[in-house]
C-alpha atoms as a PDB file:
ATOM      1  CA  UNK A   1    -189.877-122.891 273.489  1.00  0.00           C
ATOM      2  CA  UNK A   2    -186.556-124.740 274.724  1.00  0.00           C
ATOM      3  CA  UNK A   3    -183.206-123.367 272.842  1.00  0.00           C
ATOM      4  CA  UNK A   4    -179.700-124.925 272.843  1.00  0.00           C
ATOM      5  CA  UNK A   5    -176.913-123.297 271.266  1.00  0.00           C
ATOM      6  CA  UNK A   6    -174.157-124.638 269.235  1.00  0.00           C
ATOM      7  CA  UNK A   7    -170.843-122.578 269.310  1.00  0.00           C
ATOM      8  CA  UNK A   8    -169.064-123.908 266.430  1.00  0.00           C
ATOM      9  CA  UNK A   9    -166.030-122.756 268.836  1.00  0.00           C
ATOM     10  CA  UNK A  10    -167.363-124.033 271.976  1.00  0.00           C
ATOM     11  CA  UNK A  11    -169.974-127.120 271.667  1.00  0.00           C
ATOM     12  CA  UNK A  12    -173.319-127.378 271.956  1.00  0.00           C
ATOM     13  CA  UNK A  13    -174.357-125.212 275.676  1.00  0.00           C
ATOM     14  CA  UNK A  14    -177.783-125.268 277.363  1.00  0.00           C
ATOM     15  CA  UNK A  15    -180.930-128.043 277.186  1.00  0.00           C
ATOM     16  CA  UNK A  16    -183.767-128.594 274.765  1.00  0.00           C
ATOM     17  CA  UNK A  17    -186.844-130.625 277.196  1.00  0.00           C
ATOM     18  CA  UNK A  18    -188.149-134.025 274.942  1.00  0.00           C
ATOM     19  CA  UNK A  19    -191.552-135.203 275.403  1.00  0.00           C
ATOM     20  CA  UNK A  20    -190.782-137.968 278.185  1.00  0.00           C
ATOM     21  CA  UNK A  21    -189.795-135.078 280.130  1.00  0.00           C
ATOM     22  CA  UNK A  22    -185.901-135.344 280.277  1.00  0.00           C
ATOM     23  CA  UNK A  23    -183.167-133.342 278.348  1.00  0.00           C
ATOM     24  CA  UNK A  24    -181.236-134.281 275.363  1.00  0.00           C
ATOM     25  CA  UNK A  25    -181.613-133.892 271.398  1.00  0.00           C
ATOM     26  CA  UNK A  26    -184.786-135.531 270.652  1.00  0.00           C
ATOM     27  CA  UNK A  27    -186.004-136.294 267.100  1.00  0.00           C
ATOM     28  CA  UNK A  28    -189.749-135.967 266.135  1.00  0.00           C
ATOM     29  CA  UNK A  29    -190.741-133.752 269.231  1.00  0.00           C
ATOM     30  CA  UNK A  30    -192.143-130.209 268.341  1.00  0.00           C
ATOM     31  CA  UNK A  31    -191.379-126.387 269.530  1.00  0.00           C
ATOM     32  CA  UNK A  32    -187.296-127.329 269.868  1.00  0.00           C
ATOM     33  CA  UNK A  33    -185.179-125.517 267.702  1.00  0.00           C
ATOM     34  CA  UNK A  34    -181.172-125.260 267.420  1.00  0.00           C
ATOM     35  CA  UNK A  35    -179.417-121.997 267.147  1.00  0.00           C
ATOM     36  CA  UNK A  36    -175.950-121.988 265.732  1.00  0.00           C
ATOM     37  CA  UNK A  37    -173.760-119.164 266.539  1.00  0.00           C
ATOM     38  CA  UNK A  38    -169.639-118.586 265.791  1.00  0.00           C
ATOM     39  CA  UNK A  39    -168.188-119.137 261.987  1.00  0.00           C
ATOM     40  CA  UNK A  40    -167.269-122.673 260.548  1.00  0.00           C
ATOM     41  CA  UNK A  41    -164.519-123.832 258.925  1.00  0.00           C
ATOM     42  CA  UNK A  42    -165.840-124.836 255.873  1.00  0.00           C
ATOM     43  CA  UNK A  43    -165.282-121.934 253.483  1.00  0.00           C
ATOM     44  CA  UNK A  44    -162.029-122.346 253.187  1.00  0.00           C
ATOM     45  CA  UNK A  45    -162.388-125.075 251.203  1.00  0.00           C
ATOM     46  CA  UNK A  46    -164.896-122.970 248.739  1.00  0.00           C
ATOM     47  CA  UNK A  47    -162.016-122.166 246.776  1.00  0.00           C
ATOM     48  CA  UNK A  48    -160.475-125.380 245.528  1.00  0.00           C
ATOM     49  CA  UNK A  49    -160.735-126.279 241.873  1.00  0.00           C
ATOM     50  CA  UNK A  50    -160.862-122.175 241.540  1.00  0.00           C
ATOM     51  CA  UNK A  51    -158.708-120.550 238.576  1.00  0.00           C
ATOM     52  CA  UNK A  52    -156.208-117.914 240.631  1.00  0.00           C
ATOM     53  CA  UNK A  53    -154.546-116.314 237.677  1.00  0.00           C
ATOM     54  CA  UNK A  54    -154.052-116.819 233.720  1.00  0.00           C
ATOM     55  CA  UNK A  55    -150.913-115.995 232.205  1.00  0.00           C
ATOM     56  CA  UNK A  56    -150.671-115.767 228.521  1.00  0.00           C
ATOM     57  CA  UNK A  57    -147.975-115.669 226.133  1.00  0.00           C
ATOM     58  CA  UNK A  58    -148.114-114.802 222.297  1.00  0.00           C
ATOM     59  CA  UNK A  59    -145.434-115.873 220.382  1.00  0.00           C
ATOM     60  CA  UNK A  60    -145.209-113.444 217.581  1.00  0.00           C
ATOM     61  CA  UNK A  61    -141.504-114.835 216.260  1.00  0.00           C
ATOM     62  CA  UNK A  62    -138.984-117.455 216.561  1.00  0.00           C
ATOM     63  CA  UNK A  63    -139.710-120.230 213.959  1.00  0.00           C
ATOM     64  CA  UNK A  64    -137.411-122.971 215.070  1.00  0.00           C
ATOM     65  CA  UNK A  65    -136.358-126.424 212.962  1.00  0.00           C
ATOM     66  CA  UNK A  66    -135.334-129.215 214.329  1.00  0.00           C
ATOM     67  CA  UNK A  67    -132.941-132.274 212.213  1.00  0.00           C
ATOM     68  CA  UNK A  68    -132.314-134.407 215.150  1.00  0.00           C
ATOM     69  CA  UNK A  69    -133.677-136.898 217.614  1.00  0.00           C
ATOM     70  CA  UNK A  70    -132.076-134.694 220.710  1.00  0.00           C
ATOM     71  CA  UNK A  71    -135.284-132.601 222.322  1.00  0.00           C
ATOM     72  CA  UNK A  72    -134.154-128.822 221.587  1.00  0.00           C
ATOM     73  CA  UNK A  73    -135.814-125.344 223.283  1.00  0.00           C
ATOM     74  CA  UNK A  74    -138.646-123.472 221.314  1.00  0.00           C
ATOM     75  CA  UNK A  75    -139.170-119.876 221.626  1.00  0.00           C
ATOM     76  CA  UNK A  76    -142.629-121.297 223.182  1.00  0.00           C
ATOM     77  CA  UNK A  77    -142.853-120.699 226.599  1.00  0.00           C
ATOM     78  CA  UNK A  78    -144.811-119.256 229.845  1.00  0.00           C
ATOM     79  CA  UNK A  79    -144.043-117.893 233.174  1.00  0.00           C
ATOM     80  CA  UNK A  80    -146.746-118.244 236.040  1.00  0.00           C
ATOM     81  CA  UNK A  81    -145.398-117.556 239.733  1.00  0.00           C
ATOM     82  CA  UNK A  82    -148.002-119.740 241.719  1.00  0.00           C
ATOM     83  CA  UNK A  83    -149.720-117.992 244.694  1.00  0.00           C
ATOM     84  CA  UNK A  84    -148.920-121.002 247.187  1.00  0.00           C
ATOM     85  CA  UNK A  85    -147.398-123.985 247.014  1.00  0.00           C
ATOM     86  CA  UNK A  86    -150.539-126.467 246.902  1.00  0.00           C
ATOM     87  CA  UNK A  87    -151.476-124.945 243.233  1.00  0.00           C
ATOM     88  CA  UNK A  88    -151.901-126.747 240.610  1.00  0.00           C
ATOM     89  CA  UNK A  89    -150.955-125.278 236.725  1.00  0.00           C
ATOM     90  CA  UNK A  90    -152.976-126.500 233.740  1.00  0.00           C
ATOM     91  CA  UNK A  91    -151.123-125.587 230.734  1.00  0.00           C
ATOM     92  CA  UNK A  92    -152.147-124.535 226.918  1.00  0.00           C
ATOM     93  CA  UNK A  93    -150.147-124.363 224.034  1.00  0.00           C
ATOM     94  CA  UNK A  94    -151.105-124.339 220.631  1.00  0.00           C
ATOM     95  CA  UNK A  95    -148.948-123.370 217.635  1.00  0.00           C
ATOM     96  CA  UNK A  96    -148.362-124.044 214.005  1.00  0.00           C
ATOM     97  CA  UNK A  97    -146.384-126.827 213.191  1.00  0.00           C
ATOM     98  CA  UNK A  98    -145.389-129.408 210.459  1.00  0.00           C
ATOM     99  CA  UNK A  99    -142.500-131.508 208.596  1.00  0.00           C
ATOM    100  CA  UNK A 100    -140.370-130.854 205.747  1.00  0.00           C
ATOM    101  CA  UNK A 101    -139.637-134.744 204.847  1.00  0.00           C
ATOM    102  CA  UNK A 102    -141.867-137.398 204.058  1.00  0.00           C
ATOM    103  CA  UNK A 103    -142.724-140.157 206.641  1.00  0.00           C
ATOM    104  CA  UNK A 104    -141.185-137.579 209.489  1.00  0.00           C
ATOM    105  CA  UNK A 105    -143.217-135.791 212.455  1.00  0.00           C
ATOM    106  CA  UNK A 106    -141.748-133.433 215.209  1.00  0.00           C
ATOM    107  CA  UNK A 107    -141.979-135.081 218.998  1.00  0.00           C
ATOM    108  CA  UNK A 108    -143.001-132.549 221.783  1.00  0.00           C
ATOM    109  CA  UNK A 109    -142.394-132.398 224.841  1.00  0.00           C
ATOM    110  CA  UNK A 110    -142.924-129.919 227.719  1.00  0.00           C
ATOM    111  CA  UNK A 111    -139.951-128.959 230.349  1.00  0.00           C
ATOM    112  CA  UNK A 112    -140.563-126.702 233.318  1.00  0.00           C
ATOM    113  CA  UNK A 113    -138.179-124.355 234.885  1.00  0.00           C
ATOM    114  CA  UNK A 114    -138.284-123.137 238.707  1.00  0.00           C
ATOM    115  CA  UNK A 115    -136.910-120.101 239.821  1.00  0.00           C
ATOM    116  CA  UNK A 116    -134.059-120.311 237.193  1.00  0.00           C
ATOM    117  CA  UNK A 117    -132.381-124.311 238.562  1.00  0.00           C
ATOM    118  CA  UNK A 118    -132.529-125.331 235.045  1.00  0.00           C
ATOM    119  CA  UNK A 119    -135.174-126.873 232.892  1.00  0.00           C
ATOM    120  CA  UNK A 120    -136.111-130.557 233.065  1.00  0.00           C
ATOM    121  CA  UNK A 121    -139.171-132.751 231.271  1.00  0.00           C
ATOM    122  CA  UNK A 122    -142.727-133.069 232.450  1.00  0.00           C
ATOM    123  CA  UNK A 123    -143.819-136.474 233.466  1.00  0.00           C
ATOM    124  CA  UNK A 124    -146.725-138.005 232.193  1.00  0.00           C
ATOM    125  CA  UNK A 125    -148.318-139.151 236.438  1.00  0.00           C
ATOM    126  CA  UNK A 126    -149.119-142.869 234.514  1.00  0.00           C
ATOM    127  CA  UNK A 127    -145.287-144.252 234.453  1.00  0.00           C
ATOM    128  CA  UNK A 128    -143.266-141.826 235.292  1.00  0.00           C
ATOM    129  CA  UNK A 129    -142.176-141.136 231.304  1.00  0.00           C
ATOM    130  CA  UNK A 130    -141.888-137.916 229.614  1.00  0.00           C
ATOM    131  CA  UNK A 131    -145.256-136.284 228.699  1.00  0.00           C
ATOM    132  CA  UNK A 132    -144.961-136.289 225.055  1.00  0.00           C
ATOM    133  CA  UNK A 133    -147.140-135.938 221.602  1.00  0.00           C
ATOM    134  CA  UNK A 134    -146.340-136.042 218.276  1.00  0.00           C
ATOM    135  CA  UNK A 135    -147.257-133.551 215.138  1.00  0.00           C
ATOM    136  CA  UNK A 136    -148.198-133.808 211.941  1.00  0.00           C
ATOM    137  CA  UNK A 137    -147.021-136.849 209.567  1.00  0.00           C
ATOM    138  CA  UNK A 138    -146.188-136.072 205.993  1.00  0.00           C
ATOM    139  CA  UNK A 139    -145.994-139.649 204.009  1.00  0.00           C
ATOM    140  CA  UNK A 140    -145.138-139.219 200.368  1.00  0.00           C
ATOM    141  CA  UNK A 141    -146.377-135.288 199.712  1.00  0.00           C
ATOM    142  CA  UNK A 142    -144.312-132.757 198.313  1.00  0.00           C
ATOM    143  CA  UNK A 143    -143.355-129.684 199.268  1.00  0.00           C
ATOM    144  CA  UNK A 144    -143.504-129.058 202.970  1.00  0.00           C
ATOM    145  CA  UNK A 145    -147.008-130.186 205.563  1.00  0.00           C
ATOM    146  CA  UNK A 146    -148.347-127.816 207.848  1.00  0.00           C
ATOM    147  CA  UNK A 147    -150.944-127.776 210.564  1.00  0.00           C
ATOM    148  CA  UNK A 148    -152.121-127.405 214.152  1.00  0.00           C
ATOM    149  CA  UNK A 149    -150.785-128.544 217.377  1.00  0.00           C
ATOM    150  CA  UNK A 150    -151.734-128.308 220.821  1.00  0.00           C
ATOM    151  CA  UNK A 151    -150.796-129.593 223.972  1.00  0.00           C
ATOM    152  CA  UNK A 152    -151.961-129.804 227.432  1.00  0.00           C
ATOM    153  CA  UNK A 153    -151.036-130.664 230.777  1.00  0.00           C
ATOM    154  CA  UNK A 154    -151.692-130.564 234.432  1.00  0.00           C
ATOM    155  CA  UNK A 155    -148.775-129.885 236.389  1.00  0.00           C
ATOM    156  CA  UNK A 156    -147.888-130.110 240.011  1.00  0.00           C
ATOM    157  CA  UNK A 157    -145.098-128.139 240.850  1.00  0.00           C
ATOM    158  CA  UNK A 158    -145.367-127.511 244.890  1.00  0.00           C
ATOM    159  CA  UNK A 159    -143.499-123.745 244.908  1.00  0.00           C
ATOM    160  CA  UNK A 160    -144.457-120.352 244.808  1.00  0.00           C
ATOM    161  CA  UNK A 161    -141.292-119.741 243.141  1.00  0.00           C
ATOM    162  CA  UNK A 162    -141.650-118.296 239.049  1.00  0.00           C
ATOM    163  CA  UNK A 163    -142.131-121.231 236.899  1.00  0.00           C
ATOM    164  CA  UNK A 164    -141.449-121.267 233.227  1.00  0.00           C
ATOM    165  CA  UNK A 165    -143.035-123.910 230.665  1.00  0.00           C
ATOM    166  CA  UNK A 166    -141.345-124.221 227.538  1.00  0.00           C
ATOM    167  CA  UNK A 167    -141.990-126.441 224.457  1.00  0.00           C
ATOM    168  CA  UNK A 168    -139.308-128.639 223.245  1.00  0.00           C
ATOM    169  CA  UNK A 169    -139.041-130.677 220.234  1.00  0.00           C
ATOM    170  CA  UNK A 170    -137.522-133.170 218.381  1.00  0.00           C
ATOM    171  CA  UNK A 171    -137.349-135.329 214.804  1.00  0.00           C
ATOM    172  CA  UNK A 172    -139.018-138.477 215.423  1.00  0.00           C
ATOM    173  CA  UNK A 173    -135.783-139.887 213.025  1.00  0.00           C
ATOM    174  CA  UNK A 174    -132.705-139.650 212.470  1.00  0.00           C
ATOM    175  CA  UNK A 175    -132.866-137.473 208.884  1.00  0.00           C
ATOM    176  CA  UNK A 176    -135.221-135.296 208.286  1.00  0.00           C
ATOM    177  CA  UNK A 177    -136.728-131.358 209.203  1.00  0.00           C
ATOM    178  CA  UNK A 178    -139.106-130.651 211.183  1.00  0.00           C
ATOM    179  CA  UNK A 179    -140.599-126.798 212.163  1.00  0.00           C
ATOM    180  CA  UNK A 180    -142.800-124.975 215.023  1.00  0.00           C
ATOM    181  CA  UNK A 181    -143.819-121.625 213.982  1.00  0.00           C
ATOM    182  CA  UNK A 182    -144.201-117.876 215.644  1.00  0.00           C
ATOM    183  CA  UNK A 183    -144.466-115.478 212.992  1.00  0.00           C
ATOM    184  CA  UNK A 184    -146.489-112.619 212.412  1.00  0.00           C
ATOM    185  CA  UNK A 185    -149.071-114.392 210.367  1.00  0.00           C
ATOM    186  CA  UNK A 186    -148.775-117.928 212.338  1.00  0.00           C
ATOM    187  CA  UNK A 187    -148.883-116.726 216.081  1.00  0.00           C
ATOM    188  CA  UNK A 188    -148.848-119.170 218.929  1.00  0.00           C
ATOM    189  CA  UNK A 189    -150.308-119.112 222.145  1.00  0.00           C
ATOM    190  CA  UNK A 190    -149.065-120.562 225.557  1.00  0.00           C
ATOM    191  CA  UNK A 191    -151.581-120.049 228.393  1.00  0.00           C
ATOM    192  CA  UNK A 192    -150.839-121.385 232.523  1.00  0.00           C
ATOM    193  CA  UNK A 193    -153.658-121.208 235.031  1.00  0.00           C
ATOM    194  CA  UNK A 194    -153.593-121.288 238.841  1.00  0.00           C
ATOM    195  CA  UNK A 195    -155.774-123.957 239.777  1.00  0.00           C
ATOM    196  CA  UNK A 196    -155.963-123.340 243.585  1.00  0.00           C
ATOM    197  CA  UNK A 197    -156.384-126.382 245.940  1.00  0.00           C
END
């Protein structure tokens, strides 16, 4: 039986006979086989979309309140130092959160920090606004609303340099209180993960 070899390095070397008699790759003749010898390329790629790392922060303490429509740093945060610098980070937060005045909800949004040059907002990848969500709505309830939040979000940031997430929030008017919670008996969480590319 007729062998050619393909080198993944080198090419295809030596002959494989077809039935009229000459040489070449010929499809539907029998007793010609292919061997393939060397390493591809192709496993380097078997490791996109792959989780690297997961960092996670719980925030036992630092309830915060908020009484204006100026974004203002939580105690909610996460440092990840990404492994190279075509990562991707999908964030988690989640946290207790809520209003003090009726017909007023807290804004969030999420600001990222690398290597220390100062914080600045997540865009949302649509329009190039801030990625932001908004908490629970108290409308004509006394005493103060409490719940759930959580936020997500993909982020980009093209270093391998430490980056820190941090919530940030906001009143959504301009009276009012708002609150996130970290207490002992309200944790929060906030999780990054390498996605690796």
């Amino acid at each position: 039986m007729a062998f050619a070899t393909i080198d993944m390095t080198k090419g295809i070397t030596g002959t494989i006979p077809v039935a009229n008699g000459g040489t070449g790759l010929a499809s539907g003749t029998t007793g010609q086989f292919l061997k393939f010898t060397g390493t591809t390329t192709l496993a380097s790629a078997a490791d996109n979309g792959k989780v690297g790392q997961v960092i996670q922060n719980v925030i036992t303490s630092g309830n915060t309140a908020s009484t204006t429509t100026t974004f203002i740093a939580t105690s909610h945060e996460v440092v990840i130092t990404p492994s190279a610098t075509s990562s991707n980070i999908f964030l988690m937060f989640s946290f207790q959160q809520g209003t003090q005045t009726n017909n007023r909800y807290p804004r969030w949004r999420l600001y990222r920090d690398i290597g220390g040059a100062g914080y600045s907002h997540l865009t949302n990848g649509v329009d190039g606004q801030p990625h932001e969500q908004g908490g629970t709505y108290k409308a004509s309830a006394s005493g103060q609303i409490t719940g759930p939040c959580n936020l997500q979000f993909y982020d980009d940031p093209a270093t391998t340099s430490a980056c820190t997430y941090k919530v940030y929030m906001s009143l959504q008017d301009t009276t009012g209180t708002v609150n996130i919670y970290g207490a002992s008996d309200m944790y929060g969480y906030a999780t990054a993960m390498e996605v690796l590319a």
